[in-house]
PDB file of N, CA and C in Angstrom:
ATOM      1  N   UNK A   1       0.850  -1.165   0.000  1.00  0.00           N
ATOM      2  CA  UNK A   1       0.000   0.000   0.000  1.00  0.00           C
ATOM      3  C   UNK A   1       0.903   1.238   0.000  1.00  0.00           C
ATOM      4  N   UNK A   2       0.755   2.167  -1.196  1.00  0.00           N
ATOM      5  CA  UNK A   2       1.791   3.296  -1.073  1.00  0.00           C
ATOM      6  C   UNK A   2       0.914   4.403  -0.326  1.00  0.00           C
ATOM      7  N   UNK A   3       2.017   5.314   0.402  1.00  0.00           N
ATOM      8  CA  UNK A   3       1.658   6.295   1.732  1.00  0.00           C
ATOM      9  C   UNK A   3       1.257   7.262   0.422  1.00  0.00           C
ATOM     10  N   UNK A   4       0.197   7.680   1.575  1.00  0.00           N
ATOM     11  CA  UNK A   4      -0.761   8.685   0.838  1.00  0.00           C
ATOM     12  C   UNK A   4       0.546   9.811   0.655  1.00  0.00           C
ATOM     13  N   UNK A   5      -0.632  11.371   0.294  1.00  0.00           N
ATOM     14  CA  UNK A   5       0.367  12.508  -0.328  1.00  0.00           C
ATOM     15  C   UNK A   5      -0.175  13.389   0.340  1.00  0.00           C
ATOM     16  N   UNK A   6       0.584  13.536   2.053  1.00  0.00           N
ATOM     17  CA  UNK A   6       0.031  14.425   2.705  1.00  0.00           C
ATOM     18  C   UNK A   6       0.322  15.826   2.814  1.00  0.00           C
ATOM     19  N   UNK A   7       1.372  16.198   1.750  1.00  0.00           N
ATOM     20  CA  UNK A   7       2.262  17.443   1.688  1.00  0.00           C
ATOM     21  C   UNK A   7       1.482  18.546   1.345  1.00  0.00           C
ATOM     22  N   UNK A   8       0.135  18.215   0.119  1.00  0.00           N
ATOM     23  CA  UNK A   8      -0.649  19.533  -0.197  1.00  0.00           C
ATOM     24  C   UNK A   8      -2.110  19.050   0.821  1.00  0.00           C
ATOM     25  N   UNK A   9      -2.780  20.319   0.959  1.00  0.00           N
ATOM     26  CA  UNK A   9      -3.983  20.474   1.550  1.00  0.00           C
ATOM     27  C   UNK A   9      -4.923  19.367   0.840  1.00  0.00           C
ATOM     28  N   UNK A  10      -5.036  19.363  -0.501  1.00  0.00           N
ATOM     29  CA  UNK A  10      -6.002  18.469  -0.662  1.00  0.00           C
ATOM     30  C   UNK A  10      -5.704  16.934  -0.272  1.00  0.00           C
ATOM     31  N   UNK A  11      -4.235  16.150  -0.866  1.00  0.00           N
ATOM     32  CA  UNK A  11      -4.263  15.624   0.002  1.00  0.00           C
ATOM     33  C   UNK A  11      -4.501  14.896   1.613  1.00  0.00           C
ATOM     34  N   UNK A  12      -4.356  15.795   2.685  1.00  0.00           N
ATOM     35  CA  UNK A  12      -4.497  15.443   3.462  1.00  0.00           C
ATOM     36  C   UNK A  12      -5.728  15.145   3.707  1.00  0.00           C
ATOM     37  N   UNK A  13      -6.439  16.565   3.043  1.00  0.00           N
ATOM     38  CA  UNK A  13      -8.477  16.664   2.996  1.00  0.00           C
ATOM     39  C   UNK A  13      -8.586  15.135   2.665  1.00  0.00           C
ATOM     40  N   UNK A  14      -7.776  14.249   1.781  1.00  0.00           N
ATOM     41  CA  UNK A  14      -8.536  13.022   1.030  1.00  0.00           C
ATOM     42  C   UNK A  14      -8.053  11.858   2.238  1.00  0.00           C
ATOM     43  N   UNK A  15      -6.583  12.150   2.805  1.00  0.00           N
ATOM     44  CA  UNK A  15      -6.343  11.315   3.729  1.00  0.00           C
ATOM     45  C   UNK A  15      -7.154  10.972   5.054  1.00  0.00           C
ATOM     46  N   UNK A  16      -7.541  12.145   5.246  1.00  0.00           N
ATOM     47  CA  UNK A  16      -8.858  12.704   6.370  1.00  0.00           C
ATOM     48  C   UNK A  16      -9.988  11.577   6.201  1.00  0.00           C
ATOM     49  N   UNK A  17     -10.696  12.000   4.663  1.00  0.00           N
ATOM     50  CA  UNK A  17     -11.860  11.259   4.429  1.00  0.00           C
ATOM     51  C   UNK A  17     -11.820  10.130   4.807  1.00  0.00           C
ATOM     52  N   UNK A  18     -10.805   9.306   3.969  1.00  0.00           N
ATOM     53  CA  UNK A  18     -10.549   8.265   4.221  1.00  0.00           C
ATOM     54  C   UNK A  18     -10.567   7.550   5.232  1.00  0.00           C
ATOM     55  N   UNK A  19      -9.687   8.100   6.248  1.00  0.00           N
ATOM     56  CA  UNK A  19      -9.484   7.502   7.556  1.00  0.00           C
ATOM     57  C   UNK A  19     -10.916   7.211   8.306  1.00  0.00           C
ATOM     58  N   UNK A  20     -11.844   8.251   7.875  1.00  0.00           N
ATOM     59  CA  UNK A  20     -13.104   8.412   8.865  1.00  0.00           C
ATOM     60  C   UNK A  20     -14.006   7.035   7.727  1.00  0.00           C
ATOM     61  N   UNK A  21     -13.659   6.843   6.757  1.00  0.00           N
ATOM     62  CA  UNK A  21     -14.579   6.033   6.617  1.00  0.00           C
ATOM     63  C   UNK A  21     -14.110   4.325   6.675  1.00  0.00           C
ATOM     64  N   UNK A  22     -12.875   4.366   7.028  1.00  0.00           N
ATOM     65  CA  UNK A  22     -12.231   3.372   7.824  1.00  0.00           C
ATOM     66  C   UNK A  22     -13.119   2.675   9.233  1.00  0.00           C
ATOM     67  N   UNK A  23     -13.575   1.511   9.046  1.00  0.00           N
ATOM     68  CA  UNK A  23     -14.527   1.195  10.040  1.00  0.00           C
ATOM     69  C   UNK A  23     -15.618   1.955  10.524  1.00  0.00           C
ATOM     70  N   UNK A  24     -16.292   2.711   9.915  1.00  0.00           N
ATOM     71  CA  UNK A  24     -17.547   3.437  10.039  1.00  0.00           C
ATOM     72  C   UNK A  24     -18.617   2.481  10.254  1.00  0.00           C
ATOM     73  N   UNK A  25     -19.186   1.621   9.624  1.00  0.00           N
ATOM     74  CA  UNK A  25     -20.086   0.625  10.249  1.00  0.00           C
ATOM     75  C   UNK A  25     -20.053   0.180  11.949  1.00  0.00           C
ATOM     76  N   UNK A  26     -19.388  -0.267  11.785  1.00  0.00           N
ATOM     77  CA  UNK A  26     -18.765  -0.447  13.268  1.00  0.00           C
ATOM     78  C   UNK A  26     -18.982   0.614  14.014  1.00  0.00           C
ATOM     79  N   UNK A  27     -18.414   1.666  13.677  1.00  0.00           N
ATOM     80  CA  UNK A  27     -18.523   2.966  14.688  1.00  0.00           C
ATOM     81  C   UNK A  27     -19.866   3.204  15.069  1.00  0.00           C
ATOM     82  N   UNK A  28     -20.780   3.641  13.845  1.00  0.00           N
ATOM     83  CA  UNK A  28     -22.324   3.938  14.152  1.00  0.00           C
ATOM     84  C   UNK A  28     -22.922   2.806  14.927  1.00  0.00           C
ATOM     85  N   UNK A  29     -22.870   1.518  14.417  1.00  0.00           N
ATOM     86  CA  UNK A  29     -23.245   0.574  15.452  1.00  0.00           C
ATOM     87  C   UNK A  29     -23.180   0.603  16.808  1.00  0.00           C
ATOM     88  N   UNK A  30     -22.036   0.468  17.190  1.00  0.00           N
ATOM     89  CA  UNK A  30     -21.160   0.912  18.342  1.00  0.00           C
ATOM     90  C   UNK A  30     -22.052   2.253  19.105  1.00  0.00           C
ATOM     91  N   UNK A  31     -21.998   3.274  18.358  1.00  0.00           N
ATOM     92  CA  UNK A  31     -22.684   4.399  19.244  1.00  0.00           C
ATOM     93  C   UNK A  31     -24.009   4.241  19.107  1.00  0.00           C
ATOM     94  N   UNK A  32     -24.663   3.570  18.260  1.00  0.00           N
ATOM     95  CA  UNK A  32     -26.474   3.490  18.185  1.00  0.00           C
ATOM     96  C   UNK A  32     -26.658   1.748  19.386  1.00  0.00           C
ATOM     97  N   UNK A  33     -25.754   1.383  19.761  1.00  0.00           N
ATOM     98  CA  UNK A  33     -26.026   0.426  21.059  1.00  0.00           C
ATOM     99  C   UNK A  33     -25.483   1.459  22.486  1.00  0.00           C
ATOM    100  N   UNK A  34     -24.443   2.199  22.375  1.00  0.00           N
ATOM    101  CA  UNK A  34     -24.308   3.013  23.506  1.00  0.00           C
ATOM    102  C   UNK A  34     -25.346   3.793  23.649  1.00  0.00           C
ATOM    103  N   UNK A  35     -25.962   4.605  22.713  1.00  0.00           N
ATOM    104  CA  UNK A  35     -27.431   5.045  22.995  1.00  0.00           C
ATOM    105  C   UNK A  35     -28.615   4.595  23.784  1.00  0.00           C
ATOM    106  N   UNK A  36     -29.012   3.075  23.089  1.00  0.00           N
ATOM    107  CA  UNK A  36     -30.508   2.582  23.426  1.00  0.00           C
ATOM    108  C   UNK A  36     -29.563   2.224  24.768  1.00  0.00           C
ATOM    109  N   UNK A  37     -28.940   1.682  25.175  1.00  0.00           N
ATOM    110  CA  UNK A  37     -27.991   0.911  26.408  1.00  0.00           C
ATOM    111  C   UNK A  37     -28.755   1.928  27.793  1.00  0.00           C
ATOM    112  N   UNK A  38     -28.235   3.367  27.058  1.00  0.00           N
ATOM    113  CA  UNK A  38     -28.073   4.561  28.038  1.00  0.00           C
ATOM    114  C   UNK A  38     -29.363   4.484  28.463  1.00  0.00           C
ATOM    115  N   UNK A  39     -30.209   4.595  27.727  1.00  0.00           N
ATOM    116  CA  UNK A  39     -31.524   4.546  27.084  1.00  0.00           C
ATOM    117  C   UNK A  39     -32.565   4.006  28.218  1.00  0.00           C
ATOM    118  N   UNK A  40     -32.084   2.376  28.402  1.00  0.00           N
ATOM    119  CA  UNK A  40     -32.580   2.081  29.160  1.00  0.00           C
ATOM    120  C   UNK A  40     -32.424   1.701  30.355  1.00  0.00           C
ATOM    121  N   UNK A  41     -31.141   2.190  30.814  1.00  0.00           N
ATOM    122  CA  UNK A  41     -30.498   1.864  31.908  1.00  0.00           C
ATOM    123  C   UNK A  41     -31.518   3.415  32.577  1.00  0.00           C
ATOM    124  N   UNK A  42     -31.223   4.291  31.890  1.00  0.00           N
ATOM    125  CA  UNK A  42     -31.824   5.671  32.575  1.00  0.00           C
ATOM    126  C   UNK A  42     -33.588   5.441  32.981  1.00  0.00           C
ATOM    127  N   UNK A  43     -33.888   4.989  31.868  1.00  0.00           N
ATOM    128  CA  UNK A  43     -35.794   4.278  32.015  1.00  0.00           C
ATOM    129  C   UNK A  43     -35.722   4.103  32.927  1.00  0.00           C
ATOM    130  N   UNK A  44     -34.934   2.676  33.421  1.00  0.00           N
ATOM    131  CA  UNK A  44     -35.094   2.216  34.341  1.00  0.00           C
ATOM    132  C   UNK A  44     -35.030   2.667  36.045  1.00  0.00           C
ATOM    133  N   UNK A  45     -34.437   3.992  35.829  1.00  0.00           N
ATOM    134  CA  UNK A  45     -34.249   4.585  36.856  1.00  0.00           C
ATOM    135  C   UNK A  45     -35.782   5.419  37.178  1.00  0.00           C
ATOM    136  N   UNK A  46     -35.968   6.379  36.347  1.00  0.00           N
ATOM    137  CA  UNK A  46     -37.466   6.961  35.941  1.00  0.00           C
ATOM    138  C   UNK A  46     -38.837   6.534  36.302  1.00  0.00           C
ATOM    139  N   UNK A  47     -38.809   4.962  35.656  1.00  0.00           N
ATOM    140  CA  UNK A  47     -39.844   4.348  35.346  1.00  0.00           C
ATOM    141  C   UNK A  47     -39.711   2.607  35.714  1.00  0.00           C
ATOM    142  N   UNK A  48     -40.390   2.043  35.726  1.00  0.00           N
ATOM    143  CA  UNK A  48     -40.918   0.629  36.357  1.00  0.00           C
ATOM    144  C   UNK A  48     -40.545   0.021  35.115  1.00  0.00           C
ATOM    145  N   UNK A  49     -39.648  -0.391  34.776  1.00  0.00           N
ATOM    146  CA  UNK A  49     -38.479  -1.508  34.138  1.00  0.00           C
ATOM    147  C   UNK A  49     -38.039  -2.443  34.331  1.00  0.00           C
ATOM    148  N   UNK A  50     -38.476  -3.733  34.004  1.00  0.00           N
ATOM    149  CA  UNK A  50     -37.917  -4.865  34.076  1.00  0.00           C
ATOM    150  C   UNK A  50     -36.683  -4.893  34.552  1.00  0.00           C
ATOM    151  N   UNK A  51     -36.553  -5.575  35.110  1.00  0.00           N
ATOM    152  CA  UNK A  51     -34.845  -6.184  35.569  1.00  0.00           C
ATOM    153  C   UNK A  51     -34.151  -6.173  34.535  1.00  0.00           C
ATOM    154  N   UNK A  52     -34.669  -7.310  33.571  1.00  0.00           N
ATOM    155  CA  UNK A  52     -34.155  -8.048  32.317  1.00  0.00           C
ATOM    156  C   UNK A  52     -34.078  -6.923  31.588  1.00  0.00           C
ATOM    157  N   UNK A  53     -34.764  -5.838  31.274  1.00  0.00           N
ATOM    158  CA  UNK A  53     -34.323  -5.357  30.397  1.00  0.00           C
ATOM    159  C   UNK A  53     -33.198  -3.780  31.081  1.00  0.00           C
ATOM    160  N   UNK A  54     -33.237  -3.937  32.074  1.00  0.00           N
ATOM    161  CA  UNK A  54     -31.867  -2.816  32.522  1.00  0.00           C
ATOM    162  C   UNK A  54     -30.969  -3.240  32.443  1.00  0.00           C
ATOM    163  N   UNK A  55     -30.968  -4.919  32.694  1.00  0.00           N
ATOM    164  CA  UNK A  55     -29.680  -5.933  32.456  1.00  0.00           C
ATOM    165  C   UNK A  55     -28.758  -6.108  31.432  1.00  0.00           C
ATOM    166  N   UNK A  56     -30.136  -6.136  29.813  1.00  0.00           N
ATOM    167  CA  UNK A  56     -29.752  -6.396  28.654  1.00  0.00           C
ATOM    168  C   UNK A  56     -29.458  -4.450  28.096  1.00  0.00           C
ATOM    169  N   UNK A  57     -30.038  -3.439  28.856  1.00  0.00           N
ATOM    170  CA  UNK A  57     -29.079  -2.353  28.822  1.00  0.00           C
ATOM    171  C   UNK A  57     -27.585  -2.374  28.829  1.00  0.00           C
ATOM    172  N   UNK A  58     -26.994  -2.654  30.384  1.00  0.00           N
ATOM    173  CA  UNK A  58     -26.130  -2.633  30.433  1.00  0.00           C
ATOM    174  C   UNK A  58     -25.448  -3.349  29.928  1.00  0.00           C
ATOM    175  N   UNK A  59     -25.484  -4.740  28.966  1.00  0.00           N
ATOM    176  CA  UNK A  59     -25.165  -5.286  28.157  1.00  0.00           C
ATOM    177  C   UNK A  59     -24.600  -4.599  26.745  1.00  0.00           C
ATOM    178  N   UNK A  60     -26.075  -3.887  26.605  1.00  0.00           N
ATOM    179  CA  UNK A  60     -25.772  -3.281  24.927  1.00  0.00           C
ATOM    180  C   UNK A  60     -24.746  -1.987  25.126  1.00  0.00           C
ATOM    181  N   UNK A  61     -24.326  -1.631  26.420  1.00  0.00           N
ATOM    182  CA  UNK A  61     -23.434  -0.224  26.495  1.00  0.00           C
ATOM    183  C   UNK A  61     -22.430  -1.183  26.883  1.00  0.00           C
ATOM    184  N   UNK A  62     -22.122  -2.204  27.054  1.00  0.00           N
ATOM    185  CA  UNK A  62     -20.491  -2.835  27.440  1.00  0.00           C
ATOM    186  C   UNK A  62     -20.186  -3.558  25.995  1.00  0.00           C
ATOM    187  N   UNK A  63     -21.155  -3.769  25.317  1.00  0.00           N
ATOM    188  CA  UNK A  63     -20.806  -4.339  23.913  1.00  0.00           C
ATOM    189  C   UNK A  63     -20.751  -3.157  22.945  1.00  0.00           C
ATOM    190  N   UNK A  64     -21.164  -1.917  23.297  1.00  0.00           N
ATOM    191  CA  UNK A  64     -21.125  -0.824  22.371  1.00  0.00           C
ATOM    192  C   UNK A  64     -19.933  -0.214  22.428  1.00  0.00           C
ATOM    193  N   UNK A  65     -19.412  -0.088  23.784  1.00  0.00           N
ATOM    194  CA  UNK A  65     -18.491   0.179  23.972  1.00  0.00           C
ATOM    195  C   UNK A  65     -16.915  -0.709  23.483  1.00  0.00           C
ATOM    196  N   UNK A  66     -17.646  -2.050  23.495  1.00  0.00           N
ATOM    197  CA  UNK A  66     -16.169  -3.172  23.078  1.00  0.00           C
ATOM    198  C   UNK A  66     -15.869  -2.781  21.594  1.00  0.00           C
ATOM    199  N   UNK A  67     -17.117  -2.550  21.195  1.00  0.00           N
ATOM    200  CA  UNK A  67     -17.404  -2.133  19.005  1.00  0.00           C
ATOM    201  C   UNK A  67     -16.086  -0.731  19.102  1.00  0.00           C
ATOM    202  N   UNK A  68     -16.473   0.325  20.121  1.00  0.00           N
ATOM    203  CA  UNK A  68     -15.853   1.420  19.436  1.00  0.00           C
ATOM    204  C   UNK A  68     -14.601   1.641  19.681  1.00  0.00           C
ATOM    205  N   UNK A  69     -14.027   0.590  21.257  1.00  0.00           N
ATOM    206  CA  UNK A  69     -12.834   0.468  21.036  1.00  0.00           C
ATOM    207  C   UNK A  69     -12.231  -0.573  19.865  1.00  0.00           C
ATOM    208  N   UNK A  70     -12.637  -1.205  19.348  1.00  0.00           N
ATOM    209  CA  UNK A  70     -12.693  -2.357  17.949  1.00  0.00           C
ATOM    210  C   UNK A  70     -11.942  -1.472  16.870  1.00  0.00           C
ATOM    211  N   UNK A  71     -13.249  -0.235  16.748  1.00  0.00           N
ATOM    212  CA  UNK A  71     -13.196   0.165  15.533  1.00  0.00           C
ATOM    213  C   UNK A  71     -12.035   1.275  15.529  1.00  0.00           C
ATOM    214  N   UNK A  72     -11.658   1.691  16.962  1.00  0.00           N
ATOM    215  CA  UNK A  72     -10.448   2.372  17.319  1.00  0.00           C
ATOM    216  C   UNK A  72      -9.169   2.090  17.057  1.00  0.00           C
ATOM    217  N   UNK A  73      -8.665   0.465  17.436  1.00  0.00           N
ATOM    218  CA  UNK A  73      -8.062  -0.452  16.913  1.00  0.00           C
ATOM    219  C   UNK A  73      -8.010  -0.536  15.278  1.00  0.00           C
ATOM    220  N   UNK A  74      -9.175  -0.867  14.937  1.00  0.00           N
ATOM    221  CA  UNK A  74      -9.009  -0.850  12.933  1.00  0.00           C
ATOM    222  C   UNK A  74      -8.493  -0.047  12.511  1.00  0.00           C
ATOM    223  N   UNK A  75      -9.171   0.980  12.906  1.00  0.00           N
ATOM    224  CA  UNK A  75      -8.265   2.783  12.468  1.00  0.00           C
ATOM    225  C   UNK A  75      -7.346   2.919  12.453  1.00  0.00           C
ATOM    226  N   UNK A  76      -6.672   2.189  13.553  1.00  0.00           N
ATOM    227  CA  UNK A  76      -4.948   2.986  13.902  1.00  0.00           C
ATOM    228  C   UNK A  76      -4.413   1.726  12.793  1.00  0.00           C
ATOM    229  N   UNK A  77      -4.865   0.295  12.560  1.00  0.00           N
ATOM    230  CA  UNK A  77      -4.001  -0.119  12.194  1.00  0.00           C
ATOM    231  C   UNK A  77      -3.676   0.093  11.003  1.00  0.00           C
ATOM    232  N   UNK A  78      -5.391   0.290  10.135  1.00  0.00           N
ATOM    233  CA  UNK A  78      -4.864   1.159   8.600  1.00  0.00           C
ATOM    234  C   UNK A  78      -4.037   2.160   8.367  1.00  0.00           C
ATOM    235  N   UNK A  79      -4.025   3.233   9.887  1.00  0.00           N
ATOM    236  CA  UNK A  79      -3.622   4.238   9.551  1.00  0.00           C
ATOM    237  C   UNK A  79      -1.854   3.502   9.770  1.00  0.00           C
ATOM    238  N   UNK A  80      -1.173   2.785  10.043  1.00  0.00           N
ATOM    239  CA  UNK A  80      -0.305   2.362  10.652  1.00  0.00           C
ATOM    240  C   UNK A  80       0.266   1.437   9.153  1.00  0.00           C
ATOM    241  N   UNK A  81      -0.741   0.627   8.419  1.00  0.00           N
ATOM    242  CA  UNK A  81      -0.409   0.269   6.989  1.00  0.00           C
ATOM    243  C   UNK A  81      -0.087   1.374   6.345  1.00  0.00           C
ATOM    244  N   UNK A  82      -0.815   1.923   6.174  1.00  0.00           N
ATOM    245  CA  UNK A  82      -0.674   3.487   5.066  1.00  0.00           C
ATOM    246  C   UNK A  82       0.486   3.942   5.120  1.00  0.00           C
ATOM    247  N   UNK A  83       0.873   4.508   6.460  1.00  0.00           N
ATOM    248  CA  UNK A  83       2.281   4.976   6.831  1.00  0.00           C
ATOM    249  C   UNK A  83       3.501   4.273   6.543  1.00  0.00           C
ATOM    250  N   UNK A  84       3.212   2.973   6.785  1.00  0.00           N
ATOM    251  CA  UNK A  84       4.632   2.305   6.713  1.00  0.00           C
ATOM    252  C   UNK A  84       5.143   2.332   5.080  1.00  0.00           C
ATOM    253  N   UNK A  85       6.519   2.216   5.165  1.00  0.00           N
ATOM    254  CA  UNK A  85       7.143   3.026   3.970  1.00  0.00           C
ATOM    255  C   UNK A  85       6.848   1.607   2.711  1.00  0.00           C
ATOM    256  N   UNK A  86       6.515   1.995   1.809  1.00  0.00           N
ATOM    257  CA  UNK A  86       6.513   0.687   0.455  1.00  0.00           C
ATOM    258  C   UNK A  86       8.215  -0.395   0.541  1.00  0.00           C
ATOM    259  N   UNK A  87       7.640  -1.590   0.254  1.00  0.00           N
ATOM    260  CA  UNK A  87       9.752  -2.641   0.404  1.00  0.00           C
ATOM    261  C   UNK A  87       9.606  -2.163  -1.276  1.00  0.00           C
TER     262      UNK A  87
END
Protein backbone atom coordinates (compact mmCIF):
# COMPACT_ATOMS: atom_id res chain seq x y z
CA UNK A 1 0.00 0.00 0.00
CA UNK A 2 1.79 3.30 -1.07
CA UNK A 3 1.66 6.30 1.73
CA UNK A 4 -0.76 8.69 0.84
CA UNK A 5 0.37 12.51 -0.33
CA UNK A 6 0.03 14.43 2.71
CA UNK A 7 2.26 17.44 1.69
CA UNK A 8 -0.65 19.53 -0.20
CA UNK A 9 -3.98 20.47 1.55
CA UNK A 10 -6.00 18.47 -0.66
CA UNK A 11 -4.26 15.62 0.00
CA UNK A 12 -4.50 15.44 3.46
CA UNK A 13 -8.48 16.66 3.00
CA UNK A 14 -8.54 13.02 1.03
CA UNK A 15 -6.34 11.32 3.73
CA UNK A 16 -8.86 12.70 6.37
CA UNK A 17 -11.86 11.26 4.43
CA UNK A 18 -10.55 8.26 4.22
CA UNK A 19 -9.48 7.50 7.56
CA UNK A 20 -13.10 8.41 8.87
CA UNK A 21 -14.58 6.03 6.62
CA UNK A 22 -12.23 3.37 7.82
CA UNK A 23 -14.53 1.20 10.04
CA UNK A 24 -17.55 3.44 10.04
CA UNK A 25 -20.09 0.63 10.25
CA UNK A 26 -18.76 -0.45 13.27
CA UNK A 27 -18.52 2.97 14.69
CA UNK A 28 -22.32 3.94 14.15
CA UNK A 29 -23.25 0.57 15.45
CA UNK A 30 -21.16 0.91 18.34
CA UNK A 31 -22.68 4.40 19.24
CA UNK A 32 -26.47 3.49 18.19
CA UNK A 33 -26.03 0.43 21.06
CA UNK A 34 -24.31 3.01 23.51
CA UNK A 35 -27.43 5.05 22.99
CA UNK A 36 -30.51 2.58 23.43
CA UNK A 37 -27.99 0.91 26.41
CA UNK A 38 -28.07 4.56 28.04
CA UNK A 39 -31.52 4.55 27.08
CA UNK A 40 -32.58 2.08 29.16
CA UNK A 41 -30.50 1.86 31.91
CA UNK A 42 -31.82 5.67 32.58
CA UNK A 43 -35.79 4.28 32.02
CA UNK A 44 -35.09 2.22 34.34
CA UNK A 45 -34.25 4.59 36.86
CA UNK A 46 -37.47 6.96 35.94
CA UNK A 47 -39.84 4.35 35.35
CA UNK A 48 -40.92 0.63 36.36
CA UNK A 49 -38.48 -1.51 34.14
CA UNK A 50 -37.92 -4.86 34.08
CA UNK A 51 -34.84 -6.18 35.57
CA UNK A 52 -34.16 -8.05 32.32
CA UNK A 53 -34.32 -5.36 30.40
CA UNK A 54 -31.87 -2.82 32.52
CA UNK A 55 -29.68 -5.93 32.46
CA UNK A 56 -29.75 -6.40 28.65
CA UNK A 57 -29.08 -2.35 28.82
CA UNK A 58 -26.13 -2.63 30.43
CA UNK A 59 -25.16 -5.29 28.16
CA UNK A 60 -25.77 -3.28 24.93
CA UNK A 61 -23.43 -0.22 26.49
CA UNK A 62 -20.49 -2.83 27.44
CA UNK A 63 -20.81 -4.34 23.91
CA UNK A 64 -21.12 -0.82 22.37
CA UNK A 65 -18.49 0.18 23.97
CA UNK A 66 -16.17 -3.17 23.08
CA UNK A 67 -17.40 -2.13 19.01
CA UNK A 68 -15.85 1.42 19.44
CA UNK A 69 -12.83 0.47 21.04
CA UNK A 70 -12.69 -2.36 17.95
CA UNK A 71 -13.20 0.16 15.53
CA UNK A 72 -10.45 2.37 17.32
CA UNK A 73 -8.06 -0.45 16.91
CA UNK A 74 -9.01 -0.85 12.93
CA UNK A 75 -8.26 2.78 12.47
CA UNK A 76 -4.95 2.99 13.90
CA UNK A 77 -4.00 -0.12 12.19
CA UNK A 78 -4.86 1.16 8.60
CA UNK A 79 -3.62 4.24 9.55
CA UNK A 80 -0.31 2.36 10.65
CA UNK A 81 -0.41 0.27 6.99
CA UNK A 82 -0.67 3.49 5.07
CA UNK A 83 2.28 4.98 6.83
CA UNK A 84 4.63 2.30 6.71
CA UNK A 85 7.14 3.03 3.97
CA UNK A 86 6.51 0.69 0.45
CA UNK A 87 9.75 -2.64 0.40
Amino acid sequence: MARPDLSTPEGLTAYRAELRAVAQPVRMAAFALVLIGAAVVVAGVWMDVPAWAINGGYIALGIGWIMMVAAVFMRTRYHRRRMAEPE
